[in-house]
N, C-alpha and C. Protein backbone atom coordinates (compact mmCIF):
# COMPACT_ATOMS: atom_id res chain seq x y z
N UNK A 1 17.73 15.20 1.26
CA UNK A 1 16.78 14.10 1.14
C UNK A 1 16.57 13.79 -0.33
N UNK A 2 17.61 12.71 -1.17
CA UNK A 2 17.21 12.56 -2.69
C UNK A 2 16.83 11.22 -2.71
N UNK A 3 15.69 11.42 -3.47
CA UNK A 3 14.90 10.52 -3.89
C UNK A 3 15.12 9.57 -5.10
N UNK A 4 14.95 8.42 -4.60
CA UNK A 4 15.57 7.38 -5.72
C UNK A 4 15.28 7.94 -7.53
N UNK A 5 14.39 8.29 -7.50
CA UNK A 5 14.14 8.43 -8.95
C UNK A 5 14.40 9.98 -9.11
N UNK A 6 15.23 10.90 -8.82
CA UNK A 6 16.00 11.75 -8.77
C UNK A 6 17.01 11.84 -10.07
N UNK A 7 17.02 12.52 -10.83
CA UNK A 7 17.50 12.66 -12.17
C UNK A 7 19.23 12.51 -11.81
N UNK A 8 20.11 11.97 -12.41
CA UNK A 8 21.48 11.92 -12.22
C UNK A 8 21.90 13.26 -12.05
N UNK A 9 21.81 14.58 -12.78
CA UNK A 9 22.42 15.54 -13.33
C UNK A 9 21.80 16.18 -11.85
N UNK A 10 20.85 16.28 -10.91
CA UNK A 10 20.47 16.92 -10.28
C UNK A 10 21.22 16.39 -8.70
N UNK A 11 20.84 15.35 -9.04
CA UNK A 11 22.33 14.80 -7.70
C UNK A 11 23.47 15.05 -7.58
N UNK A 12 23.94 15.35 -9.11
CA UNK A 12 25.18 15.79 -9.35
C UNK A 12 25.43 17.39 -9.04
N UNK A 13 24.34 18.03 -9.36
CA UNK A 13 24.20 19.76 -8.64
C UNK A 13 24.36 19.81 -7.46
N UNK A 14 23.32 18.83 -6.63
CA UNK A 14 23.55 18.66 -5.01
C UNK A 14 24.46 18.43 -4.33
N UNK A 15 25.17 17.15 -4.98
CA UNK A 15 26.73 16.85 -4.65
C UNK A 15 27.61 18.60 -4.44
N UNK A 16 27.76 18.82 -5.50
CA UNK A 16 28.24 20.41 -5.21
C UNK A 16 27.79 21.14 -4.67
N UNK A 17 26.89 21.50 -4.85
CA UNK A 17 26.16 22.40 -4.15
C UNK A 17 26.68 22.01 -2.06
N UNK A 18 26.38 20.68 -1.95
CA UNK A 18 26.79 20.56 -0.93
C UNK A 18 28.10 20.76 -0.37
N UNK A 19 29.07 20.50 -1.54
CA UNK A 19 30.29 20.63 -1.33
C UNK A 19 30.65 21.96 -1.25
N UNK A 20 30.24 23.11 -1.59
CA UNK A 20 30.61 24.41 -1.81
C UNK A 20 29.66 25.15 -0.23
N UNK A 21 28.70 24.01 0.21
CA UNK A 21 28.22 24.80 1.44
C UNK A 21 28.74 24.06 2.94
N UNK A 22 29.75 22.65 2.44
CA UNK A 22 30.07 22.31 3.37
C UNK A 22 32.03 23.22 3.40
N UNK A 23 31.93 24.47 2.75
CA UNK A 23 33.47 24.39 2.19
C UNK A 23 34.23 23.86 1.94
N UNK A 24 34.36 22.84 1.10
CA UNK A 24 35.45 22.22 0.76
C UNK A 24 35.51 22.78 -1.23
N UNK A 25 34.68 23.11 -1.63
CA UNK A 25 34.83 24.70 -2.54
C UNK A 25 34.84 25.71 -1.91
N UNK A 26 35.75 26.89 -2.05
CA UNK A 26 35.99 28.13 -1.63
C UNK A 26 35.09 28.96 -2.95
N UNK A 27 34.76 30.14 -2.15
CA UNK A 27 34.46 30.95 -3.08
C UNK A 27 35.20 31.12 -4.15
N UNK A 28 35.03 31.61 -5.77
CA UNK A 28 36.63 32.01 -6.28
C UNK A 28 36.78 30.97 -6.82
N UNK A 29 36.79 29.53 -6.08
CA UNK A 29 37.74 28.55 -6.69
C UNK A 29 37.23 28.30 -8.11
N UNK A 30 38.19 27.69 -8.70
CA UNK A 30 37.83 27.09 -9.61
C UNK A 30 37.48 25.44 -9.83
N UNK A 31 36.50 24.91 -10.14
CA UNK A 31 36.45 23.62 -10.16
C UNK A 31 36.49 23.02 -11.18
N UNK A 32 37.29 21.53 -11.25
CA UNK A 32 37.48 20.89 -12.52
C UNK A 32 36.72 21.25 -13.45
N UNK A 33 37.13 20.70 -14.90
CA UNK A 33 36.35 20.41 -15.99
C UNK A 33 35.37 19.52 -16.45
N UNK A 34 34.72 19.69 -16.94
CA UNK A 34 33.63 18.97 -17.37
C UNK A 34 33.91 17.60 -17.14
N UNK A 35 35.36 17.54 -18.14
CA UNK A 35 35.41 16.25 -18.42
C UNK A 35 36.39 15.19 -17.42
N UNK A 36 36.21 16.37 -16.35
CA UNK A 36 37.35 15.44 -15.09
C UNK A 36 36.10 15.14 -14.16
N UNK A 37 34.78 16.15 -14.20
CA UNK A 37 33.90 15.94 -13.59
C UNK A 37 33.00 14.44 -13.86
N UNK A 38 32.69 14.56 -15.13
CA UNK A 38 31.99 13.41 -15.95
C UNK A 38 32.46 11.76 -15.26
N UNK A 39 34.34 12.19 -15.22
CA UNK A 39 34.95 10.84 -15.18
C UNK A 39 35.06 10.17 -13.65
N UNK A 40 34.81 11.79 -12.76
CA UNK A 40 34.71 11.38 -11.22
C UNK A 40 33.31 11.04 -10.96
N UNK A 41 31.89 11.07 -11.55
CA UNK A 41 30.72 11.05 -11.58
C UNK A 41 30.22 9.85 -12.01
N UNK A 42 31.18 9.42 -13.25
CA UNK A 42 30.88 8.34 -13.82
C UNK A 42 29.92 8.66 -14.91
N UNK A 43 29.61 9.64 -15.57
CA UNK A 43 28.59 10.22 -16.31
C UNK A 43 29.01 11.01 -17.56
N UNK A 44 27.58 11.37 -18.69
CA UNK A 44 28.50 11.64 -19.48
C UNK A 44 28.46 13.55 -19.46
N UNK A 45 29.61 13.71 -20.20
CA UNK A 45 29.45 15.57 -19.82
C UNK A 45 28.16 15.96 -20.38
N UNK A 46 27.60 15.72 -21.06
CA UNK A 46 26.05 16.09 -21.52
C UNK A 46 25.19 16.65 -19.82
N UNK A 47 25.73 15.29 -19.22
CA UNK A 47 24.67 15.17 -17.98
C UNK A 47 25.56 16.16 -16.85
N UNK A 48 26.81 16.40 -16.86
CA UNK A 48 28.01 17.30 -16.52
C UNK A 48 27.13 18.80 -16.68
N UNK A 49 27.04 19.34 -17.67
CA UNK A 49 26.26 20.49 -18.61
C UNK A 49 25.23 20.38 -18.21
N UNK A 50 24.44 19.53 -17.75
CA UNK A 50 23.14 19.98 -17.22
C UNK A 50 23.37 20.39 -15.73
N UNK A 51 23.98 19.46 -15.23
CA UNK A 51 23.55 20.07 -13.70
C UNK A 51 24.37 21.56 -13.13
N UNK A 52 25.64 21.45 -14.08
CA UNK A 52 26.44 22.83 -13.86
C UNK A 52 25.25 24.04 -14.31
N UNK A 53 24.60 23.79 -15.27
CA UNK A 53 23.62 25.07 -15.63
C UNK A 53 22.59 25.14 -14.61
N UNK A 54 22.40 24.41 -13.96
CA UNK A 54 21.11 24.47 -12.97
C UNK A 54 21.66 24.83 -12.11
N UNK A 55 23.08 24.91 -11.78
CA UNK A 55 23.84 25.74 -10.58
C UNK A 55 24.21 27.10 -11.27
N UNK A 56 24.01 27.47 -12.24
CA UNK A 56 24.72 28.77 -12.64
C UNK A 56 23.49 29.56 -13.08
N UNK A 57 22.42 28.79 -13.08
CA UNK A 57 20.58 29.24 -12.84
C UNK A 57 20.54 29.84 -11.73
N UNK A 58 20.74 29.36 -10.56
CA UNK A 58 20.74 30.02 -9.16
C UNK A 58 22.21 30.44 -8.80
N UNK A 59 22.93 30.98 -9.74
CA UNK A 59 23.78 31.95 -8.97
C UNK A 59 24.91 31.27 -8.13
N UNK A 60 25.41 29.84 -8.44
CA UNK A 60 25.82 28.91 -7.17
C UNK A 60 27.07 29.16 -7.88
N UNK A 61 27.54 29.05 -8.90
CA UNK A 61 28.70 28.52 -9.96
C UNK A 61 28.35 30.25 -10.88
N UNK A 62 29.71 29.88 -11.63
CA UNK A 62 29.77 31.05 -12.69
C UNK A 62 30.97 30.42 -13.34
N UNK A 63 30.22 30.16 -14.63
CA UNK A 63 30.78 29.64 -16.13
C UNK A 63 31.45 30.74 -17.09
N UNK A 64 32.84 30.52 -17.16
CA UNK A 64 33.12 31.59 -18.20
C UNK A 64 33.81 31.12 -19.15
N UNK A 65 33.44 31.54 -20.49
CA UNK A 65 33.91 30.97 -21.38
C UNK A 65 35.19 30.38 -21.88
N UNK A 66 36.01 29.36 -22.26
CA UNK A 66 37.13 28.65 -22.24
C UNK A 66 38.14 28.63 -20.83
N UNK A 67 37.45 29.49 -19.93
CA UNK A 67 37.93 29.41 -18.39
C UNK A 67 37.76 28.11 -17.42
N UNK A 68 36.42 28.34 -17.28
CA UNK A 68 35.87 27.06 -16.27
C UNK A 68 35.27 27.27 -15.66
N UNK A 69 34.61 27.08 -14.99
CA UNK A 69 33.58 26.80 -13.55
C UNK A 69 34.30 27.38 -12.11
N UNK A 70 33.77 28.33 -11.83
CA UNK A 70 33.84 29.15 -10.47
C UNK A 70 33.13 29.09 -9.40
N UNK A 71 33.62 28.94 -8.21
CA UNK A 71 32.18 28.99 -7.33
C UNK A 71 32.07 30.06 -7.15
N UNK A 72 30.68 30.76 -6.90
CA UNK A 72 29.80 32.29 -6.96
C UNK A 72 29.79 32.28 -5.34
N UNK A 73 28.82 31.62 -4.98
CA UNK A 73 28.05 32.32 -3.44
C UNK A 73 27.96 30.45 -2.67
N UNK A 74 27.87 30.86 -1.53
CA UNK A 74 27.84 29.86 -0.15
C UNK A 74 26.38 29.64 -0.27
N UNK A 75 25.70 31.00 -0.48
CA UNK A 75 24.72 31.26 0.27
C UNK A 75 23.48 30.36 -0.61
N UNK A 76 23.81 30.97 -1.84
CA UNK A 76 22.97 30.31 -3.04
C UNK A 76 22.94 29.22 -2.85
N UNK A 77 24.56 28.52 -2.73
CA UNK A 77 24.51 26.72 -2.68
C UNK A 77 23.54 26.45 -1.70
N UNK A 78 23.32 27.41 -0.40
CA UNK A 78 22.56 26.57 0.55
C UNK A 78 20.75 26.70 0.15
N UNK A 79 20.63 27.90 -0.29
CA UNK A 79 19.20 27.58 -0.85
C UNK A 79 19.12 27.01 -2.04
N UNK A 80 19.82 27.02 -2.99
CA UNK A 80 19.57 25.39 -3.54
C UNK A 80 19.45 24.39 -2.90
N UNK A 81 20.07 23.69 -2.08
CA UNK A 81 19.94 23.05 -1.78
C UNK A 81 18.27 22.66 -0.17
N UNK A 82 18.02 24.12 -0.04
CA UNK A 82 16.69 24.11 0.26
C UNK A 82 15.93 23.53 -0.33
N UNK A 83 15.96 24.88 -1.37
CA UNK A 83 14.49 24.55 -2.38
C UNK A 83 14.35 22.70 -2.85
N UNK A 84 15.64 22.14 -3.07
CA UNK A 84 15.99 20.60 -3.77
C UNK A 84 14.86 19.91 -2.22
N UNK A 85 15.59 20.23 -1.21
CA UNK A 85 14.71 19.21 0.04
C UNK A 85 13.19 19.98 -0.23
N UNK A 86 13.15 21.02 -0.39
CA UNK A 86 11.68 21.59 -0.15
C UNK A 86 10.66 20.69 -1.12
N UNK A 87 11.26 20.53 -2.35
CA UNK A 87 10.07 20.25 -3.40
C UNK A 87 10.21 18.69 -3.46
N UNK A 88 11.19 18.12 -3.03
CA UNK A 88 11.91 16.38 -2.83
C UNK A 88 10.16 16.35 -1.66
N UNK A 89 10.37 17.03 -0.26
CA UNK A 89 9.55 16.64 0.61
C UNK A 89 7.96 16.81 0.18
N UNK A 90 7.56 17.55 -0.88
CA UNK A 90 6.34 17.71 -1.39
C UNK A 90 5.93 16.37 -2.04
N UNK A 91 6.75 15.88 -2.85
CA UNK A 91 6.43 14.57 -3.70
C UNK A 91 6.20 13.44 -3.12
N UNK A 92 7.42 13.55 -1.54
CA UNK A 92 7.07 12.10 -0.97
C UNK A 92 5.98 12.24 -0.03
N UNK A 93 5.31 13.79 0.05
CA UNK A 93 4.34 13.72 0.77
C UNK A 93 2.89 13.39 -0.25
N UNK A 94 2.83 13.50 -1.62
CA UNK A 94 2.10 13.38 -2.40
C UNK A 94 1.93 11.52 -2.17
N UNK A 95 3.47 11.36 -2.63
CA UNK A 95 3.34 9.99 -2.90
C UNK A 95 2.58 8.91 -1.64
N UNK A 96 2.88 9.68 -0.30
CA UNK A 96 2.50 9.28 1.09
C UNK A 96 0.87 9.34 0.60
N UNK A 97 0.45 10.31 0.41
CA UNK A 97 -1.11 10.50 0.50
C UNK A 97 -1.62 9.60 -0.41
N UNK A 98 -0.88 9.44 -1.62
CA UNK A 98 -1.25 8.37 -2.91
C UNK A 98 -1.67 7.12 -2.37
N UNK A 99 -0.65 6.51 -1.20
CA UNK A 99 -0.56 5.09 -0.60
C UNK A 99 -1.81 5.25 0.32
N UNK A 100 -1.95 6.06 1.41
CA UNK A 100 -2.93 6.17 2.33
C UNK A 100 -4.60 6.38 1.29
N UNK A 101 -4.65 6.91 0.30
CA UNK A 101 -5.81 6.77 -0.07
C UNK A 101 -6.07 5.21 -0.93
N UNK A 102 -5.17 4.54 -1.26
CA UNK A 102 -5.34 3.30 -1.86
C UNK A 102 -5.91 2.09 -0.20
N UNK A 103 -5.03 2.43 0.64
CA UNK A 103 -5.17 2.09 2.04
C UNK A 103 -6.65 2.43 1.89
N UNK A 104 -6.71 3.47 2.08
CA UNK A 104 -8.90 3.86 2.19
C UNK A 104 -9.25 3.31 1.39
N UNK A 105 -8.99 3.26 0.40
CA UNK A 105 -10.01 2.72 -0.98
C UNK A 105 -10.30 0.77 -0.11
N UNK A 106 -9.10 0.24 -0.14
CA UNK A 106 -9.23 -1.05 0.35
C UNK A 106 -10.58 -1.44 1.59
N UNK A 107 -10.07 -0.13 2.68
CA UNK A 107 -10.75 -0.48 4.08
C UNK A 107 -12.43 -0.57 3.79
N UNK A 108 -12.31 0.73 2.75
CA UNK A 108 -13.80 1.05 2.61
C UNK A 108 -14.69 -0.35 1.60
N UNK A 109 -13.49 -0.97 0.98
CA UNK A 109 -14.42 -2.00 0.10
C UNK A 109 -14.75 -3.11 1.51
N UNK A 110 -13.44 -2.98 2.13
CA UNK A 110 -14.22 -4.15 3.06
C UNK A 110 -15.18 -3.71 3.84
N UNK A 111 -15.20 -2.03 4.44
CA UNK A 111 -16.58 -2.14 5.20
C UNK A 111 -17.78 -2.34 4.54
N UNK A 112 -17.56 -2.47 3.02
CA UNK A 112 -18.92 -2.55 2.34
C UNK A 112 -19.06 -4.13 2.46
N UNK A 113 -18.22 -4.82 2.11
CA UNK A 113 -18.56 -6.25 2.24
C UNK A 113 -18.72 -6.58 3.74
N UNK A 114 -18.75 -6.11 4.54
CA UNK A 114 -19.36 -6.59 5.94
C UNK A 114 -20.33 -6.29 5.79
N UNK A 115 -20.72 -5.13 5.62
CA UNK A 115 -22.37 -4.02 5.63
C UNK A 115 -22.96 -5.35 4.83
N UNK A 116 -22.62 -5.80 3.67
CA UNK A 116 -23.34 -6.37 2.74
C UNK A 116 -23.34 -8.00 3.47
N UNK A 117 -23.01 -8.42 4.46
CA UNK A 117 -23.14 -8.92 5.44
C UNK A 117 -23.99 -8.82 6.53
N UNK A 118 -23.91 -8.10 7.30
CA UNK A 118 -25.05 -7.67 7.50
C UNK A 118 -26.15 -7.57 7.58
N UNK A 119 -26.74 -7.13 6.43
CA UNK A 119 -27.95 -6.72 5.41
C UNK A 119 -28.64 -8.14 5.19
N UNK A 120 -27.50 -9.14 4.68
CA UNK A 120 -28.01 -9.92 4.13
C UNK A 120 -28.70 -10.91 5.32
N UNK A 121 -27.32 -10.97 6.46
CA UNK A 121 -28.27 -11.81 8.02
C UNK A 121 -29.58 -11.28 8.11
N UNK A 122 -29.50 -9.74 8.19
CA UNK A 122 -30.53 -9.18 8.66
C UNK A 122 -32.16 -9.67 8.19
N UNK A 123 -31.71 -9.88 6.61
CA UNK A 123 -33.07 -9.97 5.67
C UNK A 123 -33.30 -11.71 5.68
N UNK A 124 -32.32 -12.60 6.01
CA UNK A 124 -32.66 -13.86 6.01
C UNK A 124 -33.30 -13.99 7.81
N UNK A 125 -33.00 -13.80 8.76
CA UNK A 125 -33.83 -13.33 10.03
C UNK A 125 -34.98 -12.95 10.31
N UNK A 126 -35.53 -12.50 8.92
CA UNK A 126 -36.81 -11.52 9.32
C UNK A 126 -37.77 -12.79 8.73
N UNK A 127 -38.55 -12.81 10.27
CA UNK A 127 -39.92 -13.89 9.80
C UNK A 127 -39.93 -15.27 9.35
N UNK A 128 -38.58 -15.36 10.95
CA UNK A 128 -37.99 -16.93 10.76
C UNK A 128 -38.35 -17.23 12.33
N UNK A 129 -38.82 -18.76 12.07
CA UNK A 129 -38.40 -19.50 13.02
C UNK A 129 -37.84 -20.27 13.68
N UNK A 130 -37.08 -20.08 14.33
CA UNK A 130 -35.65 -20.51 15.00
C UNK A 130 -35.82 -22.15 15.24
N UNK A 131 -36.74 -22.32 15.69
CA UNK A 131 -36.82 -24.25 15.84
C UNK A 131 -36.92 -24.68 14.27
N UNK A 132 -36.78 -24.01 13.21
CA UNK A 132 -37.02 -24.72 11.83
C UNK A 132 -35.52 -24.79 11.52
N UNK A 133 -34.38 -24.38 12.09
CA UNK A 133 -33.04 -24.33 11.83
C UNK A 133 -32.25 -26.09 11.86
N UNK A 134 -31.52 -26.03 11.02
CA UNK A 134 -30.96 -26.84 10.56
C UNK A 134 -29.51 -27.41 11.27
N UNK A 135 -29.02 -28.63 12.07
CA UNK A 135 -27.59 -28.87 12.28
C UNK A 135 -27.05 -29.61 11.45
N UNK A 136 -25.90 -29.56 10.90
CA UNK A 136 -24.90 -29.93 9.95
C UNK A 136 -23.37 -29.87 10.59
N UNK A 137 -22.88 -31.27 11.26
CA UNK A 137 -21.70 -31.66 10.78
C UNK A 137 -20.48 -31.29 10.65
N UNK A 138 -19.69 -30.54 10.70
CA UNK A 138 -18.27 -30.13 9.69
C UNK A 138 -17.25 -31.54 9.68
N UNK A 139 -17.08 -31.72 8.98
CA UNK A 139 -16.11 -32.93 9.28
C UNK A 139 -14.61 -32.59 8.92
N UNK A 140 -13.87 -33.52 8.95
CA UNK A 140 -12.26 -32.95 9.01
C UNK A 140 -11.79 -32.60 7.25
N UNK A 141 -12.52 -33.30 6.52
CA UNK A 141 -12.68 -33.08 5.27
C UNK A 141 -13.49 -32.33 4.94
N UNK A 142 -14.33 -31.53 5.30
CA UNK A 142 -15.25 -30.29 4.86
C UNK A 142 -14.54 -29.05 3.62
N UNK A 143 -15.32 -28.51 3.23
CA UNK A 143 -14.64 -27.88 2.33
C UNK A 143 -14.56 -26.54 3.49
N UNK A 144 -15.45 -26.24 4.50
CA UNK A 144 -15.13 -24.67 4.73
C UNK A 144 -14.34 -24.64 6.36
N UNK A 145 -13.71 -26.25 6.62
CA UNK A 145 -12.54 -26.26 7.59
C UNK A 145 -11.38 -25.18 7.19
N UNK A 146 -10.97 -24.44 8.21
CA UNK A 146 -9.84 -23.26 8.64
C UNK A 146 -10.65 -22.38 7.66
N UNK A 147 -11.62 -22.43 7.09
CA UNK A 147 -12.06 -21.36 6.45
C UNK A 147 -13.10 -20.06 7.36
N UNK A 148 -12.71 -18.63 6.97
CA UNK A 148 -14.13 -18.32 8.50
C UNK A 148 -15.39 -17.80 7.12
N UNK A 149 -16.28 -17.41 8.06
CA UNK A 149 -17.54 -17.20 7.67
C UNK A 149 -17.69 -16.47 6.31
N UNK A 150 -16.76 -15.31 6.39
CA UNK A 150 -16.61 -14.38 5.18
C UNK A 150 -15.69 -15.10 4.03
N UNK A 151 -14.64 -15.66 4.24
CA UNK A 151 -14.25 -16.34 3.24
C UNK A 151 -15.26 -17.47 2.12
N UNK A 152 -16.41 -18.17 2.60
CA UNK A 152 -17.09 -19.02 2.35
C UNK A 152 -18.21 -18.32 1.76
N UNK A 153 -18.30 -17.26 2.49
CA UNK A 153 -19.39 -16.48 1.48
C UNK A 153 -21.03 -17.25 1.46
N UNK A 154 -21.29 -17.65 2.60
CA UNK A 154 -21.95 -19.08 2.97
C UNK A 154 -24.02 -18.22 2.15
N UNK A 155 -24.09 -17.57 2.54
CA UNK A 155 -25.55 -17.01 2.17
C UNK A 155 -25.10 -16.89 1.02
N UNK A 156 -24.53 -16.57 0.25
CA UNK A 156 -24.78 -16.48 -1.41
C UNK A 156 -24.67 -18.05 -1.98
N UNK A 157 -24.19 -18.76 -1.48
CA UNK A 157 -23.78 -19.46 -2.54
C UNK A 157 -24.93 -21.17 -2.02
N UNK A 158 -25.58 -20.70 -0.22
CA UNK A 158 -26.43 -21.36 -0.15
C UNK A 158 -28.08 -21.39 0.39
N UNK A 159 -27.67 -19.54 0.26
CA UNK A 159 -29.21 -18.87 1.04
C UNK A 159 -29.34 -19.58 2.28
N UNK A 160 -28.73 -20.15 2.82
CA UNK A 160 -28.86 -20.17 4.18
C UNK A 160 -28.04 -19.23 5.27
N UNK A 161 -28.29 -19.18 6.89
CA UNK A 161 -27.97 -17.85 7.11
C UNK A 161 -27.44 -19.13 8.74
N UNK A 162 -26.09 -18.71 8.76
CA UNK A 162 -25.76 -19.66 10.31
C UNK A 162 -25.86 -18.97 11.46
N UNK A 163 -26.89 -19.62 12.25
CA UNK A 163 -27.39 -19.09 13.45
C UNK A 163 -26.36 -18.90 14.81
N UNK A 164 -25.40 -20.64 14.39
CA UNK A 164 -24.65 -20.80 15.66
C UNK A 164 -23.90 -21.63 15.49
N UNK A 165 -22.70 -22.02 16.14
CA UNK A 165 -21.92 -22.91 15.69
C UNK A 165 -21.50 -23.82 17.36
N UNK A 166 -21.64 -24.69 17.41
CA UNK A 166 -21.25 -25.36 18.75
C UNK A 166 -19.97 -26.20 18.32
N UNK A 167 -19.03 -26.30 19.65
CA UNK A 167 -17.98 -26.38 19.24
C UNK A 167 -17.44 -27.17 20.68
N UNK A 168 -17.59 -28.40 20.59
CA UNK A 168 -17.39 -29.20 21.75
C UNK A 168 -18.23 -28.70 22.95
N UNK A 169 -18.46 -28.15 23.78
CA UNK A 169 -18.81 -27.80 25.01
C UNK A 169 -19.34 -26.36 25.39
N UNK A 170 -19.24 -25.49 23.37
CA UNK A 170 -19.33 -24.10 23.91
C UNK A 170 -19.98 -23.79 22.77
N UNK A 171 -21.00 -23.06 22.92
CA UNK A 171 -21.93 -22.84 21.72
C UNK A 171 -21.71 -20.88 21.44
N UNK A 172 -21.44 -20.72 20.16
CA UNK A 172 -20.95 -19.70 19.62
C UNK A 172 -22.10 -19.15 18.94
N UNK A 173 -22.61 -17.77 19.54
CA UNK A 173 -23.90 -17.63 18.70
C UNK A 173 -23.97 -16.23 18.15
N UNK A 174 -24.64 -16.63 16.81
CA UNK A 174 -24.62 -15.84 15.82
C UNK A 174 -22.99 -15.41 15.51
N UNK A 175 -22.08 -16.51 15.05
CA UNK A 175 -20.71 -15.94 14.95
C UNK A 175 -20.09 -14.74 13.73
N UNK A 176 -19.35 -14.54 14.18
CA UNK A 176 -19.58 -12.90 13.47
C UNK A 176 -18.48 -13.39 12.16
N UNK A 177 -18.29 -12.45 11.44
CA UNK A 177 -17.29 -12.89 9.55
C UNK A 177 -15.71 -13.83 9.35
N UNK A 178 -15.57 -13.25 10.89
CA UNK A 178 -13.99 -13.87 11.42
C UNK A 178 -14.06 -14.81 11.62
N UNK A 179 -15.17 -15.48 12.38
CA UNK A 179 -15.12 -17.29 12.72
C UNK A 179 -14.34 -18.01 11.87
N UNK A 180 -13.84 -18.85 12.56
CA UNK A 180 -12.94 -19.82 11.67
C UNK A 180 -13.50 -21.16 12.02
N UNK A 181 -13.73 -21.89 11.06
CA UNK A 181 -14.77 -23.28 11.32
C UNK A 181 -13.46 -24.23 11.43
N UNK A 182 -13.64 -25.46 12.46
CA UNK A 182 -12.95 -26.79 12.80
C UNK A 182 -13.70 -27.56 12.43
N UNK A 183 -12.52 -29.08 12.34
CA UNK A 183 -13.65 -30.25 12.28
C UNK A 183 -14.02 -30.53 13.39
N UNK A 184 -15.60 -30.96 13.24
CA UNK A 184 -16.17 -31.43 14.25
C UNK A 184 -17.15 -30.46 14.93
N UNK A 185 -17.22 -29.11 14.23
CA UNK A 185 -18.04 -28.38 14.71
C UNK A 185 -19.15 -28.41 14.12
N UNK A 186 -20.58 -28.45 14.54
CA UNK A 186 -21.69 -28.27 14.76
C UNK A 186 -22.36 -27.07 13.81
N UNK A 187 -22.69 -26.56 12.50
CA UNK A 187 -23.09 -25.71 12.62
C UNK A 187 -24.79 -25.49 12.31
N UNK A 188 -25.44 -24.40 13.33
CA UNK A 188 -26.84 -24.37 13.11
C UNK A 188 -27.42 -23.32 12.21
N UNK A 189 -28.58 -23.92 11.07
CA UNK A 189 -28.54 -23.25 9.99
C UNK A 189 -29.85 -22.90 9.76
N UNK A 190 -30.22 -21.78 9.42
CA UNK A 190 -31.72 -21.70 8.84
C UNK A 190 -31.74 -21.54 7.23
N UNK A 191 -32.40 -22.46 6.78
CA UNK A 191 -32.98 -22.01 5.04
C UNK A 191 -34.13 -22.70 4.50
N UNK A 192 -34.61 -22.72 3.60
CA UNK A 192 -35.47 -23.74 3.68
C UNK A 192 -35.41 -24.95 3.25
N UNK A 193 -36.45 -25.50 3.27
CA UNK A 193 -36.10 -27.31 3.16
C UNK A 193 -35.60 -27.56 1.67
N UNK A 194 -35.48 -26.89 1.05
CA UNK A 194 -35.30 -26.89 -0.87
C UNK A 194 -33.53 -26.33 -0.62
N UNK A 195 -33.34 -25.91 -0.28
CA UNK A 195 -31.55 -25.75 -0.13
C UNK A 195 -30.90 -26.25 1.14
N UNK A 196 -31.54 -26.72 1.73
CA UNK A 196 -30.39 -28.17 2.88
C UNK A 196 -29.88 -28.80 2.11
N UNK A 197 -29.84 -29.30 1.23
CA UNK A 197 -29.33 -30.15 0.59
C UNK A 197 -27.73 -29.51 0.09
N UNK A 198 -28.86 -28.22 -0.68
CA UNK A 198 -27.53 -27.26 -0.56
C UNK A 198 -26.48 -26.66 -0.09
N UNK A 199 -26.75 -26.39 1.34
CA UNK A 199 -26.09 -25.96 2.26
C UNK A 199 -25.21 -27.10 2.64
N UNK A 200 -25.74 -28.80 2.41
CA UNK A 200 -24.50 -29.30 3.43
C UNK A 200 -23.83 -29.41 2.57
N UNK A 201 -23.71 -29.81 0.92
CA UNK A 201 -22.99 -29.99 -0.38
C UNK A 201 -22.21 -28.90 -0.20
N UNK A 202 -22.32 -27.67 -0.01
CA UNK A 202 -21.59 -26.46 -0.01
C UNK A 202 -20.61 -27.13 1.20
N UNK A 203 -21.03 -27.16 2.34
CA UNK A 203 -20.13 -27.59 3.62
C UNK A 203 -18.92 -28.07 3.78
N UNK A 204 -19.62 -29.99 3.10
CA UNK A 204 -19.03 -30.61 2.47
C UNK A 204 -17.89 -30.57 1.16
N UNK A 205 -18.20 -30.30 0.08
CA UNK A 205 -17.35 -29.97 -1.47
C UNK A 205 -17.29 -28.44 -1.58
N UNK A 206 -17.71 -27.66 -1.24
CA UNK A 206 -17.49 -26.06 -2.08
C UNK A 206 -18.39 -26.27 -3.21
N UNK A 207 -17.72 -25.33 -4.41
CA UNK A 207 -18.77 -25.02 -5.20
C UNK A 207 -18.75 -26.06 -6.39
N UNK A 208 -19.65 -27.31 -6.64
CA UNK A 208 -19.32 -28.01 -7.97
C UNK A 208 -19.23 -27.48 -9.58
């Protein structure tokens, strides 16, 4: 299991390593040179020299001087090539948890902006009277057509709080953040008489 951002020289260990545990290196054998390796790799022997030492670290290969490169053990190649999946599967499980907590971070801002939704119906509700509510219009030109409730952000920007929305033949009450407003819908509003004005300008244009 190698991972894109996997160092060249270490793919290049694995490559062997695999090759010496799938036998197609024999124990004993000897394997090319550096520089036949480099040219089948595409790499330079610098990066050749690294990954042969990280096989002759674990015992996989055995380097002897003006000789060449030997394969050592089967066995080694195969726990190298363990340990390589073992610590490969740690990172992408890191990196997994990295994504899933950005995932939380997101969910949790939005349950706060509902809560803060909420809160805010809740406190415009208290010690209202419902026959003082307001109907307004949407027209096909409205500014908060295909827009829903939470997108518009409708209590901040007009302290009014929408009770209900009627919608040809079917009255939608107390619609919840998702609503999506049409033209031609009806909506019923409580605020006071000093921001109607406000509320339908908002309706109408958005924010001037």
């Amino acid at each position: 299991m190698e991972n894109t951002d996997t160092p060249k020289y270490m793919k290049i260990a694995i490559d062997i390593a695999q090759k010496i545990y799938n036998n197609e290196f024999k124990v004993g054998e000897k394997v090319r040179g550096r520089s036949t390796l480099s040219s089948k790799y595409n790499v330079s022997p610098e990066t050749i020299r690294r990954a042969v030492s990280l096989l002759k670290d674990m015992q996989v290969v055995e380097v002897t001087e003006k000789s060449g490169i030997y394969i050592k053990s089967v066995e080694n190649a195969y726990l190298f090539i363990h340990r390589f999946n073992a610590k490969n599967n740690v990172k992408e499980l890191r990196q997994k948890i990295k994504s899933l907590k950005k995932e939380k971070n997101k969910l949790e801002r939005e349950i706060d902006k509902y809560m803060d939704l909420i809160l805010e119906n809740s406190i415009q509700f208290e010690n209202i009277n419902l026959e003082d509510a307001y109907e307004i219009v949407i027209y096909s030109n409205s500014y908060i057509v295909n827009k829903t409730i939470s997108d518009t952000e409708f209590w901040k920007h007009t302290n009014g709080t929408i009770i209900s929305v009627k919608r040809k033949d079917k009255m939608y009450i107390s619609p919840g953040p998702y609503f999506r407003f049409e033209a031609g819908d009806i909506a019923r509003i409580i605020c006071s008489e000093d921001d109607l004005n406000r509320a339908k300008n908002y309706i109408q244009q958005g924010i001037n």
